[in-house]
PDB file of N, CA and C in Angstrom:
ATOM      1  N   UNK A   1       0.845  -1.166   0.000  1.00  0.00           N
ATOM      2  CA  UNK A   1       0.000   0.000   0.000  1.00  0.00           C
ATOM      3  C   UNK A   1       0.894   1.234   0.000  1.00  0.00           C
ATOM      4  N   UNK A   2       0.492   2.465  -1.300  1.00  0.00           N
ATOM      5  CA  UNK A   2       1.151   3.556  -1.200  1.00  0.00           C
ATOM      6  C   UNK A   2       0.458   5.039  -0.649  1.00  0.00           C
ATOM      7  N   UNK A   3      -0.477   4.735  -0.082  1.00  0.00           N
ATOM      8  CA  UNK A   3      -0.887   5.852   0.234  1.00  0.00           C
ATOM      9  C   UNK A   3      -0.264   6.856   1.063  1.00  0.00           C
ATOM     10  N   UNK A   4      -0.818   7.495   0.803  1.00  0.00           N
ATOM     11  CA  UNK A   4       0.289   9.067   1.868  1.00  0.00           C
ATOM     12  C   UNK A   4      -0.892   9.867   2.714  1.00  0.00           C
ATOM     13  N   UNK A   5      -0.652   9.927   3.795  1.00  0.00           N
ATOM     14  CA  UNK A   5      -1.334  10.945   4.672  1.00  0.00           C
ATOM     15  C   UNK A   5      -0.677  12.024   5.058  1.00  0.00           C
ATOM     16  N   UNK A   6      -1.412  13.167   4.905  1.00  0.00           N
ATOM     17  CA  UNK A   6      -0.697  14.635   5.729  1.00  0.00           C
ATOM     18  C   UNK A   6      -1.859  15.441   6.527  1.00  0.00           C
ATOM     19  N   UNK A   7      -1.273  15.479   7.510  1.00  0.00           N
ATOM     20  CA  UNK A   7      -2.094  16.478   8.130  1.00  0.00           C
ATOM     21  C   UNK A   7      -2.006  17.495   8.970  1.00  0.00           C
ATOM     22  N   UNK A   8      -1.949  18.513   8.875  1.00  0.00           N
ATOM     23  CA  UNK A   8      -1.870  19.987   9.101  1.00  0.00           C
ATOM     24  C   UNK A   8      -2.512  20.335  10.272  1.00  0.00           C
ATOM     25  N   UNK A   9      -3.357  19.544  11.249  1.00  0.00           N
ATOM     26  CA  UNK A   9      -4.108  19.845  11.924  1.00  0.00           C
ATOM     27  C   UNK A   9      -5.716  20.083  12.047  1.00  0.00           C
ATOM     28  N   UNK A  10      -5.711  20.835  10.264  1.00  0.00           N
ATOM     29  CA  UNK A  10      -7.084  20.911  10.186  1.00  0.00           C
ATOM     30  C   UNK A  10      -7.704  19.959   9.278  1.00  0.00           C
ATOM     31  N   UNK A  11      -7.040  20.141   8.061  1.00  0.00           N
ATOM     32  CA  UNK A  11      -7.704  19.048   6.958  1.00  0.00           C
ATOM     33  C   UNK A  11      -6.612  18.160   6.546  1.00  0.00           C
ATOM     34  N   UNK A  12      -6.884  16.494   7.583  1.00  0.00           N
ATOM     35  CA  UNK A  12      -6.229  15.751   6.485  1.00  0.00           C
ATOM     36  C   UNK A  12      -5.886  15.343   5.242  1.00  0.00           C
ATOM     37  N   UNK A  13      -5.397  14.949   4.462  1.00  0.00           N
ATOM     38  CA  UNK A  13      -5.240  14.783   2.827  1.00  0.00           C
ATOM     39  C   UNK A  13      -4.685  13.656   2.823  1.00  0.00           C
ATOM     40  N   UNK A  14      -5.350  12.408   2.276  1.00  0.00           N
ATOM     41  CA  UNK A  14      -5.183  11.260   1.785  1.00  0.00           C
ATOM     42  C   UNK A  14      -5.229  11.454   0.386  1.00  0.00           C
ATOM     43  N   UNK A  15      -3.825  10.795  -0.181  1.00  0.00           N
ATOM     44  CA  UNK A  15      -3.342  10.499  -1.472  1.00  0.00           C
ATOM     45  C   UNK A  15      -3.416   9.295  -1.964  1.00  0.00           C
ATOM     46  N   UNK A  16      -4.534   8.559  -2.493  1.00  0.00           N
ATOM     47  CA  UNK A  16      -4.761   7.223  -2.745  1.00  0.00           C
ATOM     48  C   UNK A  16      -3.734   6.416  -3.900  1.00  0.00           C
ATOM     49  N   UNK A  17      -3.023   7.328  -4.485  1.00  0.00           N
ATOM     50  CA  UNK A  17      -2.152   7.035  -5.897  1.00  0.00           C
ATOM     51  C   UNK A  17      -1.549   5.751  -5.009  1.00  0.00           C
ATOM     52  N   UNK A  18      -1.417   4.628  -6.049  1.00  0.00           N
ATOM     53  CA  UNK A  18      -0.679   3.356  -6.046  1.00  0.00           C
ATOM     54  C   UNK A  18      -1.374   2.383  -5.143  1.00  0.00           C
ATOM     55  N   UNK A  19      -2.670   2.739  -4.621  1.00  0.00           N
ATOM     56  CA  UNK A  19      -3.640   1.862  -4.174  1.00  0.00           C
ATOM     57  C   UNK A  19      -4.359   0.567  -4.676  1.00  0.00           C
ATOM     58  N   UNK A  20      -4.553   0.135  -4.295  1.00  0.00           N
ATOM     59  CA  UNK A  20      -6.002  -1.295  -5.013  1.00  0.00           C
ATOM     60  C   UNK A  20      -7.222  -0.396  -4.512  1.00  0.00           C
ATOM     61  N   UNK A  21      -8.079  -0.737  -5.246  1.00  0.00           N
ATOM     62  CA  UNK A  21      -9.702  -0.236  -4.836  1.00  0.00           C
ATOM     63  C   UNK A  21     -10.053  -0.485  -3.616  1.00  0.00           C
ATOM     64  N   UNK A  22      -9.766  -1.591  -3.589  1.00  0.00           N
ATOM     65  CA  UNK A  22     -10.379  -2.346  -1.987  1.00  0.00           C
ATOM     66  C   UNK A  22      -9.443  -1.796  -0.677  1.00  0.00           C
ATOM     67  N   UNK A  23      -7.968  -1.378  -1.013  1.00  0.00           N
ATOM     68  CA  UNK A  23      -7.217  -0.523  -0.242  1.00  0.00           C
ATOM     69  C   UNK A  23      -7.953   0.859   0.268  1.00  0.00           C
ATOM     70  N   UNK A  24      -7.992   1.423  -1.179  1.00  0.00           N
ATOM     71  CA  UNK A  24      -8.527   3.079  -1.111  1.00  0.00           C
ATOM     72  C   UNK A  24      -9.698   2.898  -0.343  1.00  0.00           C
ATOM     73  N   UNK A  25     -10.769   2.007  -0.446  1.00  0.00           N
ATOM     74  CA  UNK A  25     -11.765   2.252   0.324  1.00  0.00           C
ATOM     75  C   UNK A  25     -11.257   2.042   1.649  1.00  0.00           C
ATOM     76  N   UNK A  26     -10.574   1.044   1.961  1.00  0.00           N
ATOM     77  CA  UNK A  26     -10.941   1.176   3.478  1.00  0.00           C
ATOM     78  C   UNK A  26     -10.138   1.932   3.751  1.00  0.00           C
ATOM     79  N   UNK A  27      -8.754   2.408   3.764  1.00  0.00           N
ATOM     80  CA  UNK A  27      -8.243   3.881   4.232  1.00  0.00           C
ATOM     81  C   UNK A  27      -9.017   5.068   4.291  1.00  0.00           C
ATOM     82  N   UNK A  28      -9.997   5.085   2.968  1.00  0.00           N
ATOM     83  CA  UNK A  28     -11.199   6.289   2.944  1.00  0.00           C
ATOM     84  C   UNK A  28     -12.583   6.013   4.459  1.00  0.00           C
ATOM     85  N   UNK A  29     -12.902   4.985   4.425  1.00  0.00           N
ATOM     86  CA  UNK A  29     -13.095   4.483   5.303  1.00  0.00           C
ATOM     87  C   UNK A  29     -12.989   4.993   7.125  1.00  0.00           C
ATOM     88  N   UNK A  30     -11.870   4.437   7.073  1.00  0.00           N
ATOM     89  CA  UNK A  30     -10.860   4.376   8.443  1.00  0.00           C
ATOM     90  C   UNK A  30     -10.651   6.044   8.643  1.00  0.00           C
ATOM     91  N   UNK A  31     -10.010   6.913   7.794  1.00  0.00           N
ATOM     92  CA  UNK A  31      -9.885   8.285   7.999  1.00  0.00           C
ATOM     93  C   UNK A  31     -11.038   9.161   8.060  1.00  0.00           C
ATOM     94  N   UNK A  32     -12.075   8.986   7.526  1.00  0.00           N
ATOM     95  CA  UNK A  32     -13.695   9.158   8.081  1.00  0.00           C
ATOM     96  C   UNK A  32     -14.054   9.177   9.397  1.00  0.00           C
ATOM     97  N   UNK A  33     -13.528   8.125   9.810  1.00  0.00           N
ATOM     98  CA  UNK A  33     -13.736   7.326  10.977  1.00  0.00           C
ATOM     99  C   UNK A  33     -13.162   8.224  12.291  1.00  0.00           C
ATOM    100  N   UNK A  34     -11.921   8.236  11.976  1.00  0.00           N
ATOM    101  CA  UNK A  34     -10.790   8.542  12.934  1.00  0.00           C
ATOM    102  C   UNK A  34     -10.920  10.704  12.844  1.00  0.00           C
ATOM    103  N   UNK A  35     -11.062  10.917  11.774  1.00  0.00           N
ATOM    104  CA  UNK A  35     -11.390  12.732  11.722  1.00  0.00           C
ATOM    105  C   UNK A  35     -12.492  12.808  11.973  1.00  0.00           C
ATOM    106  N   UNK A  36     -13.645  12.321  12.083  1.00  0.00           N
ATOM    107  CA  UNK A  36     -15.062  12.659  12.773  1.00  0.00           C
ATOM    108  C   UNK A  36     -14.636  12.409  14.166  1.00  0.00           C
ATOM    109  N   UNK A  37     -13.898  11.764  14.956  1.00  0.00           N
ATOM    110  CA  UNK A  37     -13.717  11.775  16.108  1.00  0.00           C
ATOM    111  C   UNK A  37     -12.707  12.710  16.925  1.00  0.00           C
ATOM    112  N   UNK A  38     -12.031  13.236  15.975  1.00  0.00           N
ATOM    113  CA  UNK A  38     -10.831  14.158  16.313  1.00  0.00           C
ATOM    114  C   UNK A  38     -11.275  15.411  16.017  1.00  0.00           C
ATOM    115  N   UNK A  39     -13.452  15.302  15.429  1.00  0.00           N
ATOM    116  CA  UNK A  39     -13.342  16.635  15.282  1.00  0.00           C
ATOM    117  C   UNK A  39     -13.142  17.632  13.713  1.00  0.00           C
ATOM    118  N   UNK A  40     -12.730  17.395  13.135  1.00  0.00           N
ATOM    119  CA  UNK A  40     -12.673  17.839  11.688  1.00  0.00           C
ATOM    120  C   UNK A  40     -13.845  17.829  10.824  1.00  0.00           C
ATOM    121  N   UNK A  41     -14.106  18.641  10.026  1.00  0.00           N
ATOM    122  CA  UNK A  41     -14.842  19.638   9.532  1.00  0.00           C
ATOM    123  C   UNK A  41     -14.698  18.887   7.428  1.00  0.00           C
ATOM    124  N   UNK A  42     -13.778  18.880   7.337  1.00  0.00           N
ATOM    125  CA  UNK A  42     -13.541  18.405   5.936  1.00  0.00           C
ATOM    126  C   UNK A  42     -12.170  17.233   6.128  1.00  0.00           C
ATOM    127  N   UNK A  43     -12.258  16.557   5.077  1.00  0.00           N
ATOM    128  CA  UNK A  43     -10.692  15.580   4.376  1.00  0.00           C
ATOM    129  C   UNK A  43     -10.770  15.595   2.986  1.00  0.00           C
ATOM    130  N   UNK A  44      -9.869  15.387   2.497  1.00  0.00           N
ATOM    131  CA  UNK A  44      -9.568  15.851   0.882  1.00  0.00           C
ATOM    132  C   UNK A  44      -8.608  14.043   0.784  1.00  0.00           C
ATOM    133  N   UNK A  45      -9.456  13.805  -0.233  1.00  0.00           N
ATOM    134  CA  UNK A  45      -9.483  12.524  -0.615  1.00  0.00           C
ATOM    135  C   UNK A  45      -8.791  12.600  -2.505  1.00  0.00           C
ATOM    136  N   UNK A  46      -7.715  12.257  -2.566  1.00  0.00           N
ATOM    137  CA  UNK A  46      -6.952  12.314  -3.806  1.00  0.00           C
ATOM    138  C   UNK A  46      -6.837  11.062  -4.474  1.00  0.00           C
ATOM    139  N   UNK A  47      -7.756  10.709  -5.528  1.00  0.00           N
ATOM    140  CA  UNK A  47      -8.414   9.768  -5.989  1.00  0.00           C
ATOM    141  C   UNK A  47      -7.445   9.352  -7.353  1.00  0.00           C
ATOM    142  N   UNK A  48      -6.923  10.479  -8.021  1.00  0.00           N
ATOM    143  CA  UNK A  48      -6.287  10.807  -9.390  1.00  0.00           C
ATOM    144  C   UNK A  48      -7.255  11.055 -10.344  1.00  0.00           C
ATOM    145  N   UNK A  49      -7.154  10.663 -11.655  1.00  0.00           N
ATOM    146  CA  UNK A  49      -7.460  11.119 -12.898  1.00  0.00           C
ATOM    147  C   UNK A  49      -8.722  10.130 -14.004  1.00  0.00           C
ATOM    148  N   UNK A  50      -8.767   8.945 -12.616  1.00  0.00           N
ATOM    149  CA  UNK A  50      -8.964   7.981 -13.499  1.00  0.00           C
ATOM    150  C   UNK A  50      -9.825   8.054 -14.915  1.00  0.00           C
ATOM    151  N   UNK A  51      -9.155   7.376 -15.710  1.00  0.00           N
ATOM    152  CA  UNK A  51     -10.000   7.537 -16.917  1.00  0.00           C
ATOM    153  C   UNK A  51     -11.222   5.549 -16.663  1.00  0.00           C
ATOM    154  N   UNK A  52     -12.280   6.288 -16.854  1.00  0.00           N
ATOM    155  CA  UNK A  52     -13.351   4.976 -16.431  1.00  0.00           C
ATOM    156  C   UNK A  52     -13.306   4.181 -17.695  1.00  0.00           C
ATOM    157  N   UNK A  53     -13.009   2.729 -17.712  1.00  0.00           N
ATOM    158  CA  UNK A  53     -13.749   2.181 -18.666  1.00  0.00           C
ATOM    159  C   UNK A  53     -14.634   1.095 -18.480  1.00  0.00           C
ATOM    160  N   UNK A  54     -16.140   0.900 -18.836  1.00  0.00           N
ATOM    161  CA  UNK A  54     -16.932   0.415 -18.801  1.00  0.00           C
ATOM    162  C   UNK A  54     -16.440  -0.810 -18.271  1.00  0.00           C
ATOM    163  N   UNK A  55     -17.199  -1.559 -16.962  1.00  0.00           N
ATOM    164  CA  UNK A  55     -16.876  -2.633 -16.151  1.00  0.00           C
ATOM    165  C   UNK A  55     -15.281  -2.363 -15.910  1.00  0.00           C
ATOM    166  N   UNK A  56     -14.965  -1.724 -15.848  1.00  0.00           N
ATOM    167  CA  UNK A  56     -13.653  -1.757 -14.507  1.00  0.00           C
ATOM    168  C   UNK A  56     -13.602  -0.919 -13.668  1.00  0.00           C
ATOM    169  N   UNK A  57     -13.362  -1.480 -12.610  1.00  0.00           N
ATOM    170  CA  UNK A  57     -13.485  -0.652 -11.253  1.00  0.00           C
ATOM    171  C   UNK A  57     -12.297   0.254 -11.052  1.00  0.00           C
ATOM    172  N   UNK A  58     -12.533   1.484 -10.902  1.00  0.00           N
ATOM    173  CA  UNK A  58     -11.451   2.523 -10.368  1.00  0.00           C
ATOM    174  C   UNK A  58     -11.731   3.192  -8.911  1.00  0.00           C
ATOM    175  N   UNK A  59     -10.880   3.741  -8.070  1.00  0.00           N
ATOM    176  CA  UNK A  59     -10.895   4.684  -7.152  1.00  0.00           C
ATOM    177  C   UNK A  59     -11.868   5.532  -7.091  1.00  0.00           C
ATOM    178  N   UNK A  60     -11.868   6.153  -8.362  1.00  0.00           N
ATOM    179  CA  UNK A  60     -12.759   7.503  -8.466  1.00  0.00           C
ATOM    180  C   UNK A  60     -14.169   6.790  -8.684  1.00  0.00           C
ATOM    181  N   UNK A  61     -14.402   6.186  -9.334  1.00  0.00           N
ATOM    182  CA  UNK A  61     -15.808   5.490  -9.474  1.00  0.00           C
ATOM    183  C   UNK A  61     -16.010   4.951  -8.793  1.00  0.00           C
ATOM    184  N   UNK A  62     -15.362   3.897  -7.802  1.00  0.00           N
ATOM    185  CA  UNK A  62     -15.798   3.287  -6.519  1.00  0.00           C
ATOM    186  C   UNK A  62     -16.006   4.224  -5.430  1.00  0.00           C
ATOM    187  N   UNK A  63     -15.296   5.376  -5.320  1.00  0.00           N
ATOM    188  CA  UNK A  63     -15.807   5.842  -4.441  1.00  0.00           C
ATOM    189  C   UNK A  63     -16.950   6.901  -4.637  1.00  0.00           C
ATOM    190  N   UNK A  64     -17.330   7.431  -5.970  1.00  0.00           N
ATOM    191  CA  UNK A  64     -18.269   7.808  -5.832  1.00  0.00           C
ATOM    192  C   UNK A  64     -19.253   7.071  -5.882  1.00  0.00           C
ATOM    193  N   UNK A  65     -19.804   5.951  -6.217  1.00  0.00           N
ATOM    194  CA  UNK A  65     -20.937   5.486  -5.940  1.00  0.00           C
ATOM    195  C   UNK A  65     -21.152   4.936  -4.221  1.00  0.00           C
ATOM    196  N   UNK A  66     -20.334   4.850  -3.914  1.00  0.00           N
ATOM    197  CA  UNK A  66     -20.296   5.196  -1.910  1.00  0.00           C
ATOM    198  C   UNK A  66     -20.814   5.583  -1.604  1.00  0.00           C
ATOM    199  N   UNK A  67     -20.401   6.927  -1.757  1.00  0.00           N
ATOM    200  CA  UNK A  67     -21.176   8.106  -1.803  1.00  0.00           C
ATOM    201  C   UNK A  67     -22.492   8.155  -2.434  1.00  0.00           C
ATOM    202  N   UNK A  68     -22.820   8.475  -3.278  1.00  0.00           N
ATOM    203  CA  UNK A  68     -24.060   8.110  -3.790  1.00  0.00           C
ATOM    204  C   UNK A  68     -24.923   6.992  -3.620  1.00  0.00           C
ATOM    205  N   UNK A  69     -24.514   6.031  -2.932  1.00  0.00           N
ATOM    206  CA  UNK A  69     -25.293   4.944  -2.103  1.00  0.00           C
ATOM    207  C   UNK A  69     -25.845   5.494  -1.184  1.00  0.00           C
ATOM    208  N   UNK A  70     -24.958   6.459  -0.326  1.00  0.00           N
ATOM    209  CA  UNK A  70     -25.183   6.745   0.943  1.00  0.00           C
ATOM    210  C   UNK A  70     -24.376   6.054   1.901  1.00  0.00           C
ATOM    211  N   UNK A  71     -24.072   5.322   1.712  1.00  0.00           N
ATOM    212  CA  UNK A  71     -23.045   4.772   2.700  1.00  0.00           C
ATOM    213  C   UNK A  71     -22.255   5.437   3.666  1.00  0.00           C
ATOM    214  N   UNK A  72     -21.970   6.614   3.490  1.00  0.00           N
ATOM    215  CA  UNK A  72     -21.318   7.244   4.807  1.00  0.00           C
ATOM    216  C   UNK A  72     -22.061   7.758   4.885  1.00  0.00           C
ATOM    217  N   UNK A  73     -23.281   8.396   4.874  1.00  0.00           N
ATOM    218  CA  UNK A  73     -24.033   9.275   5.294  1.00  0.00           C
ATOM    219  C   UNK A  73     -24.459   9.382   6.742  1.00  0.00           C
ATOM    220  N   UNK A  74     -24.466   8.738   7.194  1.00  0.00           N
ATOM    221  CA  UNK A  74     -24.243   8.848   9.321  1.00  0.00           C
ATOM    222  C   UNK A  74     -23.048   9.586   9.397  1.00  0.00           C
ATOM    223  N   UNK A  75     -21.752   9.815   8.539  1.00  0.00           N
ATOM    224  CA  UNK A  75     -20.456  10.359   9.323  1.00  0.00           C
ATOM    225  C   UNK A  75     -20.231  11.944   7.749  1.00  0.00           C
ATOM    226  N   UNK A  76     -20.805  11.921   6.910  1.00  0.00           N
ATOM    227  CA  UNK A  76     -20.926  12.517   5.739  1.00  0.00           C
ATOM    228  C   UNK A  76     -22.007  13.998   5.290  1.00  0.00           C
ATOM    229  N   UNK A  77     -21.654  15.145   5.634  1.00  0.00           N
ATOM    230  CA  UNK A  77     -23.004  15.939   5.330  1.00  0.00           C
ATOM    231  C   UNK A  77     -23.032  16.308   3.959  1.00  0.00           C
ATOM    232  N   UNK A  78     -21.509  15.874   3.077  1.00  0.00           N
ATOM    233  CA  UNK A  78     -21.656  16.382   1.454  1.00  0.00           C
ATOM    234  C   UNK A  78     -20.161  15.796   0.897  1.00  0.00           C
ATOM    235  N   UNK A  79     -20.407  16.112  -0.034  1.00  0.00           N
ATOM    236  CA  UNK A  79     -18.852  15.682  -0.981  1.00  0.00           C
ATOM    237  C   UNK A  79     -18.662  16.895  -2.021  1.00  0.00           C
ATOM    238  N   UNK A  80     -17.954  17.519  -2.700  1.00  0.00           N
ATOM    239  CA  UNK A  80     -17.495  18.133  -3.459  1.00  0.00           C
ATOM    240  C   UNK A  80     -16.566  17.456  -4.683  1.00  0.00           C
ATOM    241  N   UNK A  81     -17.143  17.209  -5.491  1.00  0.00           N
ATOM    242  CA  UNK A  81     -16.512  15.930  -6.750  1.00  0.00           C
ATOM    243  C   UNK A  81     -15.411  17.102  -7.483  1.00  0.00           C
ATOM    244  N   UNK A  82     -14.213  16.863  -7.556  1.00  0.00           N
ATOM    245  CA  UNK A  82     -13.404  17.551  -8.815  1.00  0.00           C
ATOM    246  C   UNK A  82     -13.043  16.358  -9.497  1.00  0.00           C
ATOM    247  N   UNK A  83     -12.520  16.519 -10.670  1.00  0.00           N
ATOM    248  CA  UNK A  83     -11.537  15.868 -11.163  1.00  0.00           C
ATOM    249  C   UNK A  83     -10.567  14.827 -10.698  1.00  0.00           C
ATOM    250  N   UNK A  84      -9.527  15.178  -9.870  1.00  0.00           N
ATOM    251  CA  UNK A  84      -8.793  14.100  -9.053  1.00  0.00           C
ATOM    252  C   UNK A  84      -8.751  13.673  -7.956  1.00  0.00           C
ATOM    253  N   UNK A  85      -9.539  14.701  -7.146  1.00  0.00           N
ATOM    254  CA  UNK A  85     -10.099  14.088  -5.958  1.00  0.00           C
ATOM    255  C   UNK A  85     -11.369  14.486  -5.508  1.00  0.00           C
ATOM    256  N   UNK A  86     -11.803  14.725  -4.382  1.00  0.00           N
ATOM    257  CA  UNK A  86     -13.142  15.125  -3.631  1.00  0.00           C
ATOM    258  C   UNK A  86     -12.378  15.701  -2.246  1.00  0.00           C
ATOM    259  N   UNK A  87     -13.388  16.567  -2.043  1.00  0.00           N
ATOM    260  CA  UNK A  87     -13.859  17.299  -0.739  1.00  0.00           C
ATOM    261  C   UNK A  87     -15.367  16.590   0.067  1.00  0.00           C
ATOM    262  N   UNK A  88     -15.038  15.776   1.329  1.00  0.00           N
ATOM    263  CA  UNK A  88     -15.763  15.174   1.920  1.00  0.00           C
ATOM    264  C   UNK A  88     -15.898  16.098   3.222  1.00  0.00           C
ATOM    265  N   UNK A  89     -17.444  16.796   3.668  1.00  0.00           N
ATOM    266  CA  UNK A  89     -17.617  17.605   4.678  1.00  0.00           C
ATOM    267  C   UNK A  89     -18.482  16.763   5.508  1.00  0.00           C
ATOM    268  N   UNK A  90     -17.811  16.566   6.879  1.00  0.00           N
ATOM    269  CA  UNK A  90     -17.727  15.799   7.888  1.00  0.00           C
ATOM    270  C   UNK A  90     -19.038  15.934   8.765  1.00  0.00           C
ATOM    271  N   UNK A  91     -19.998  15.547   9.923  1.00  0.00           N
ATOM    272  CA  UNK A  91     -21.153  15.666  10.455  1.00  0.00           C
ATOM    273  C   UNK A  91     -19.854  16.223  11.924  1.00  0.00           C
ATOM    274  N   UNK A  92     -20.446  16.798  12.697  1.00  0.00           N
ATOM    275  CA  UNK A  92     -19.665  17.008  14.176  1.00  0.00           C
ATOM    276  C   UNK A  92     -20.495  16.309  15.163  1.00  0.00           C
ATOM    277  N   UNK A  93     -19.560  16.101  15.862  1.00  0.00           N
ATOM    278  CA  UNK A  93     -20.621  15.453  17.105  1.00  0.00           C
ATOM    279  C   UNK A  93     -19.940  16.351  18.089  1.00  0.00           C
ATOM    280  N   UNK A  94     -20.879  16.251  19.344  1.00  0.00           N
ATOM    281  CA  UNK A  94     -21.240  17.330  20.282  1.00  0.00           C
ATOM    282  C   UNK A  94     -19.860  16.572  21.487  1.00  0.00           C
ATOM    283  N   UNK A  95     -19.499  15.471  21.214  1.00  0.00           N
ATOM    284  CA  UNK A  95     -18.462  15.591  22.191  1.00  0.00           C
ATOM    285  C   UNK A  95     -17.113  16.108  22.114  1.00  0.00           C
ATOM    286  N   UNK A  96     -16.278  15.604  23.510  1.00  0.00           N
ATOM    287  CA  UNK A  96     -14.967  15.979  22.903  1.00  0.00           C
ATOM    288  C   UNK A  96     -14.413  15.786  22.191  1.00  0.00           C
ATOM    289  N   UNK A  97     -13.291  15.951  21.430  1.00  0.00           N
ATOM    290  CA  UNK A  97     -12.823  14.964  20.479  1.00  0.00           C
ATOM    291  C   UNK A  97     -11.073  15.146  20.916  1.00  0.00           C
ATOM    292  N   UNK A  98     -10.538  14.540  20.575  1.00  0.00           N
ATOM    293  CA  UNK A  98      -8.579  14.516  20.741  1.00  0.00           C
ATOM    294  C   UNK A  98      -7.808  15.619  20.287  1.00  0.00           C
ATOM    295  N   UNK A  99      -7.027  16.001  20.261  1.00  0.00           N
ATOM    296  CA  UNK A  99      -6.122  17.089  20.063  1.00  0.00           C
ATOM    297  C   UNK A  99      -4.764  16.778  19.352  1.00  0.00           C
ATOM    298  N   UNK A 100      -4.513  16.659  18.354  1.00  0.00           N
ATOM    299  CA  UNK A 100      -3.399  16.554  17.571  1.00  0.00           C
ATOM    300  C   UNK A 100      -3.603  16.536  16.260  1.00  0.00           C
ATOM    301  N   UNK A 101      -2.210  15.607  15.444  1.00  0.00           N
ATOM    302  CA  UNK A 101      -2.537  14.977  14.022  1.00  0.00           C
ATOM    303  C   UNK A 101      -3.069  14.232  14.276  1.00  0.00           C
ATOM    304  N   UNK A 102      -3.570  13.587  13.212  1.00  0.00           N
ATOM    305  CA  UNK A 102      -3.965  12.000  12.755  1.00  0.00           C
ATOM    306  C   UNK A 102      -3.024  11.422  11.612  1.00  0.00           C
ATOM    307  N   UNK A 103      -2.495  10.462  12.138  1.00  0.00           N
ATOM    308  CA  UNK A 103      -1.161   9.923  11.543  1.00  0.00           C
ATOM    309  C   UNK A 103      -1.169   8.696  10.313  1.00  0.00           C
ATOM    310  N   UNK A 104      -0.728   8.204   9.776  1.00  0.00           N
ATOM    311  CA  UNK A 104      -1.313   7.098   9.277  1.00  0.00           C
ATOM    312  C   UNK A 104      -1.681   5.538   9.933  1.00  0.00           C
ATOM    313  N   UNK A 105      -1.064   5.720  11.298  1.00  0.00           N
ATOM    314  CA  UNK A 105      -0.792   4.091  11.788  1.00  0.00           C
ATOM    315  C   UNK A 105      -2.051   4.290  12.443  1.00  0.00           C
ATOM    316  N   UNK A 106      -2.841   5.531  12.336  1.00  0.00           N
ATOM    317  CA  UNK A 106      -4.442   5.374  12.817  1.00  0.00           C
ATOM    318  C   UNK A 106      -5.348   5.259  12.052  1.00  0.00           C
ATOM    319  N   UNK A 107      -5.165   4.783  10.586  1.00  0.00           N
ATOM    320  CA  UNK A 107      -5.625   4.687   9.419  1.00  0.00           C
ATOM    321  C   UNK A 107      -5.447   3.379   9.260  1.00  0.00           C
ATOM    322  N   UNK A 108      -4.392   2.759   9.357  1.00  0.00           N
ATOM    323  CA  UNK A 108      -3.980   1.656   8.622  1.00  0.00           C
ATOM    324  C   UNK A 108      -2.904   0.727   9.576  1.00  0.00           C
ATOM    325  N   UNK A 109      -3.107   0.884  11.064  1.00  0.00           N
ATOM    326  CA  UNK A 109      -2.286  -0.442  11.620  1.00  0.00           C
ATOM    327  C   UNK A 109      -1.639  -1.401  11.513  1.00  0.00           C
ATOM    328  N   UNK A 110      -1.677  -1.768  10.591  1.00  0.00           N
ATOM    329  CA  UNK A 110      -0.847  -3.153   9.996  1.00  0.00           C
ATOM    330  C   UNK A 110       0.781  -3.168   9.759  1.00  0.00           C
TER     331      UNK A 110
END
């Protein structure tokens, strides 16, 4: 797995380049997961360029129909679709949440 995480404090940025589908999702997944609890507002999800071709699965098409399932929609109030990636705006919850980065080994443990 090549993904890259950075985070600034406010908006993480996951770089899915050199992923498997089934990777990208659950890192997309897991960082959902872990920034709704720490509190964050948006994550910027870097999908690339994919060019779609009929019956093959890409990043960008798998994860938008996610989305458009609804599937995150308990942790999800919108998405912002560009080109190579998306802008995913987060639900808040009323508790505390942690104080720092979010690193990758809280994404991806293994």
């Amino acid at each position: 797995m090549k993904a890259r995480l950075i985070d600034d404090g406010a908006r993480p940025k996951l770089d899915l380049h050199g992923c498997t589908v089934d990777e990208a999702l659950f890192l997309t997944r897991q960082l959902i997961r872990v920034s709704v609890q720490y509190g964050r507002n948006t994550i910027k999800i870097i999908h690339g360029k994919s060019t779609t071709i009929p019956g093959k699965r890409t990043i960008k098409s798998t994860l938008s129909e996610l989305v458009e399932r609804g599937e995150l929609s308990d942790a999800v109030n919108g998405v912002l679709k560009s080109d190579g990636y998306m802008l995913i705006s987060l639900r808040r919850s009323g508790s505390l949440h942690p104080t720092g980065r979010i690193t990758p080994n809280m994404i991806d443990p293994r």
